[in-house]
C-alpha atoms as a PDB file:
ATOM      1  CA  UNK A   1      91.125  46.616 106.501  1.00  0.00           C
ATOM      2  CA  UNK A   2      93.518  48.986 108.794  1.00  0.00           C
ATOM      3  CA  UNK A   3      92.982  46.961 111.516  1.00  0.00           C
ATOM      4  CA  UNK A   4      94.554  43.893 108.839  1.00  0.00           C
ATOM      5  CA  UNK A   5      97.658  46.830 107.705  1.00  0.00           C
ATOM      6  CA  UNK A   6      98.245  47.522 111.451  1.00  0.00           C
ATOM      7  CA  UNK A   7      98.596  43.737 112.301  1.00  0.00           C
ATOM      8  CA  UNK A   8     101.082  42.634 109.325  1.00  0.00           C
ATOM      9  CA  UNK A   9     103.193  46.146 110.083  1.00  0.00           C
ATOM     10  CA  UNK A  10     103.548  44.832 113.677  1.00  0.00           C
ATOM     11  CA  UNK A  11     104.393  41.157 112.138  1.00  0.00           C
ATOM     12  CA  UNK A  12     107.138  42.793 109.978  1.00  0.00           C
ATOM     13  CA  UNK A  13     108.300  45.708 112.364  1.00  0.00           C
ATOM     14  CA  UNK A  14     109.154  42.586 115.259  1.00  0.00           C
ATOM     15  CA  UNK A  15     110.518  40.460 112.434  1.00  0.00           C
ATOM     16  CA  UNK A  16     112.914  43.376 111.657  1.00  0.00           C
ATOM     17  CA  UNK A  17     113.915  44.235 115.237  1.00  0.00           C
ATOM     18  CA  UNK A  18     114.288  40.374 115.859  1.00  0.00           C
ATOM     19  CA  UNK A  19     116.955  39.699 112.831  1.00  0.00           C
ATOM     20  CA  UNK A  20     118.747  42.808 114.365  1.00  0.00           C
ATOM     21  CA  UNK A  21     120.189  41.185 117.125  1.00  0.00           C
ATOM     22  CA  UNK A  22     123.308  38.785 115.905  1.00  0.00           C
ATOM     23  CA  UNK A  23     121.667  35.376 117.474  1.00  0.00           C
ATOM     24  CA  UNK A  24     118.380  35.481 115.797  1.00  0.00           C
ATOM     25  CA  UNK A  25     120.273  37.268 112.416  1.00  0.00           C
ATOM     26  CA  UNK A  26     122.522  33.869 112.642  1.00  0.00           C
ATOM     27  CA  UNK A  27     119.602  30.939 113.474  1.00  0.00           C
ATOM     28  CA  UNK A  28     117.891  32.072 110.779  1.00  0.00           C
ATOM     29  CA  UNK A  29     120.019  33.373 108.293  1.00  0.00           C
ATOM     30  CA  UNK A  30     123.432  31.351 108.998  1.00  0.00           C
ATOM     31  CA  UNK A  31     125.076  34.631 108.577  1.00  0.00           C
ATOM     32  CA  UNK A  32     126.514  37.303 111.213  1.00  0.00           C
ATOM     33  CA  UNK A  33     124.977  40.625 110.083  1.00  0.00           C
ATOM     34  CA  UNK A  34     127.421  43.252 110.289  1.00  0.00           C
ATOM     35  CA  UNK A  35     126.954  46.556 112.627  1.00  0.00           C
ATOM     36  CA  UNK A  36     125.238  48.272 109.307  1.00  0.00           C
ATOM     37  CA  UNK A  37     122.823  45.871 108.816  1.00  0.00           C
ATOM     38  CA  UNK A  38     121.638  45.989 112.313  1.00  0.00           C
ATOM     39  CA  UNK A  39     121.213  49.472 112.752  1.00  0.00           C
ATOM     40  CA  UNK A  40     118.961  49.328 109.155  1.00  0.00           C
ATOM     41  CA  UNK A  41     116.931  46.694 110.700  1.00  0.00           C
ATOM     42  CA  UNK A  42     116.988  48.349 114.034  1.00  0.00           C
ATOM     43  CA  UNK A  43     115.534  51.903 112.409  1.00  0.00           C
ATOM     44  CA  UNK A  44     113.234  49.407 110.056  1.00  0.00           C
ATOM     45  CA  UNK A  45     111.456  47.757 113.049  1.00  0.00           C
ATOM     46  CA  UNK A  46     110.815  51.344 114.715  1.00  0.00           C
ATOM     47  CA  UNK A  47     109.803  52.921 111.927  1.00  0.00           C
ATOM     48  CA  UNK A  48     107.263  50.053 110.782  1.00  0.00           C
ATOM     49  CA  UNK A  49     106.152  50.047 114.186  1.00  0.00           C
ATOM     50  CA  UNK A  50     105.718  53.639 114.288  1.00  0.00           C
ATOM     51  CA  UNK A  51     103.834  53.374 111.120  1.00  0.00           C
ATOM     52  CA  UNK A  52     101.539  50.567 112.192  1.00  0.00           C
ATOM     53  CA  UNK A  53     100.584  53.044 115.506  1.00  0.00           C
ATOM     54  CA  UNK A  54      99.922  55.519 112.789  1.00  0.00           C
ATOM     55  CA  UNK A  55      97.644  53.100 110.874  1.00  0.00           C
ATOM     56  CA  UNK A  56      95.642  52.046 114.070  1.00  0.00           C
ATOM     57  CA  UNK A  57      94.925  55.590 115.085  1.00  0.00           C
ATOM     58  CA  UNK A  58      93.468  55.722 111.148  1.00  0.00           C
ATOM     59  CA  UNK A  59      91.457  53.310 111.700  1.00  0.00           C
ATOM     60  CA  UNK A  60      88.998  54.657 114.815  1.00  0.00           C
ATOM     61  CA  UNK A  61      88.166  58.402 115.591  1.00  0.00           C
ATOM     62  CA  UNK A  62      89.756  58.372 118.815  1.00  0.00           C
ATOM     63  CA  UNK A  63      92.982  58.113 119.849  1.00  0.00           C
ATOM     64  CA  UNK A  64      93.155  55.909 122.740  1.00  0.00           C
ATOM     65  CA  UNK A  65      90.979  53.195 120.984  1.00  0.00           C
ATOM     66  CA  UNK A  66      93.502  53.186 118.323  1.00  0.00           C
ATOM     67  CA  UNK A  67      96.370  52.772 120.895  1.00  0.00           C
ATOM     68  CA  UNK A  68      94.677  50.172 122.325  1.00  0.00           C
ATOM     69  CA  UNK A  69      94.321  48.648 119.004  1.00  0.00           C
ATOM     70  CA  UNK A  70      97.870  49.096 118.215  1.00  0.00           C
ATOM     71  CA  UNK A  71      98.870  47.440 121.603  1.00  0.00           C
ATOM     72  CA  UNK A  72      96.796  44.328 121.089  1.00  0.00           C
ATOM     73  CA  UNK A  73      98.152  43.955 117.567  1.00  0.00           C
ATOM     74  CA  UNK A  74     101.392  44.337 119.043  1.00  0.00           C
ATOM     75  CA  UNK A  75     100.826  41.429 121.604  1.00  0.00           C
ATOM     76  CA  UNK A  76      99.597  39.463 118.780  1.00  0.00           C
ATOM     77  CA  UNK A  77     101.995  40.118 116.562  1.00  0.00           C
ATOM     78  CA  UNK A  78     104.514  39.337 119.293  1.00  0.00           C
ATOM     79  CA  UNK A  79     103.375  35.917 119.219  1.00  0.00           C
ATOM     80  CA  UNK A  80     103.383  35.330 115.645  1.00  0.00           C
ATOM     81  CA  UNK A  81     107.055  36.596 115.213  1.00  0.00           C
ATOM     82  CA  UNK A  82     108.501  33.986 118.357  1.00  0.00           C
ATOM     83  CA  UNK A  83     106.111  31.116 117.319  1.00  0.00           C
ATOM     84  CA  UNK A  84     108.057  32.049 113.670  1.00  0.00           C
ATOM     85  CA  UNK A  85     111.569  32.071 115.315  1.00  0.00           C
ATOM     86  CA  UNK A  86     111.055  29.457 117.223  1.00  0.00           C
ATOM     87  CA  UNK A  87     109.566  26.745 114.827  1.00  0.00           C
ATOM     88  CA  UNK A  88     110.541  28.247 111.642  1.00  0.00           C
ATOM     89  CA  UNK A  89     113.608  26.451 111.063  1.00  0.00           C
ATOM     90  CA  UNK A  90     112.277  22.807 112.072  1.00  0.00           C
ATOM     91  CA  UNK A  91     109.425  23.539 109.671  1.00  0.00           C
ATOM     92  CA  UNK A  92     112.398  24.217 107.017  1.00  0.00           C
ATOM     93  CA  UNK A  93     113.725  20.699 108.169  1.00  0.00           C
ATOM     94  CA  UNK A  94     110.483  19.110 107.723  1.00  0.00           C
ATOM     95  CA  UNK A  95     109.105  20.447 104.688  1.00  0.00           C
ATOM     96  CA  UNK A  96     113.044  19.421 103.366  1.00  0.00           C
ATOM     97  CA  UNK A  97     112.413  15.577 104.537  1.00  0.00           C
ATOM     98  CA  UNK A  98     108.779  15.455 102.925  1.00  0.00           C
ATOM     99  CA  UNK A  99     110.102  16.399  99.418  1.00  0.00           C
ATOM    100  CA  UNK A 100     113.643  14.766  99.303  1.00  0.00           C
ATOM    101  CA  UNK A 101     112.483  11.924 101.445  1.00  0.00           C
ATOM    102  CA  UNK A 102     114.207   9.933 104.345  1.00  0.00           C
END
């Protein structure tokens, strides 16, 4: 079940650092964040990351396994948050066309 927690707070601690910087804040939100909203989502993503290391080392007795852990869920994570970026907002487009037709 930690191993589950570490992988979603690595999902959501990218996600955060990712909407910090202005491009991705703008592709996916159509908005410019200001300098306030970056730095919250800038100390959001560290802090979720730095909670997810926390909940891999929970999850085996010792420590390098669980930083091992972390760093896969990291790479995998990593994945999920640019395959979400990347085809997020086409998916938007699509799923618009399916219900309000052509």
């Amino acid at each position: 079940m930690m191993i589950l927690v570490t992988f979603v707070l690595c999902c959501l601690g990218l996600l955060a650092l990712a909407y910090a910087k202005p491009k991705h804040h703008i592709a996916a939100l159509g908005q410019n964040p200001g300098l306030a909203r970056q730095r919250v989502l800038a100390i959001l993503g560290w802090t979720t990351l730095s909670v997810a290391i926390w909940a891999a080392m929970q999850t085996v007795s010792d420590w390098a396994i669980g930083l091992v852990l972390w760093v896969g869920a990291l790479s995998v994570g990593g994945i999920v948050v640019t395959l979400i970026m990347t085809y997020g907002p086409k998916a938007d487009g699509v799923a618009r066309n399916i219900i309000e037709g052509p």
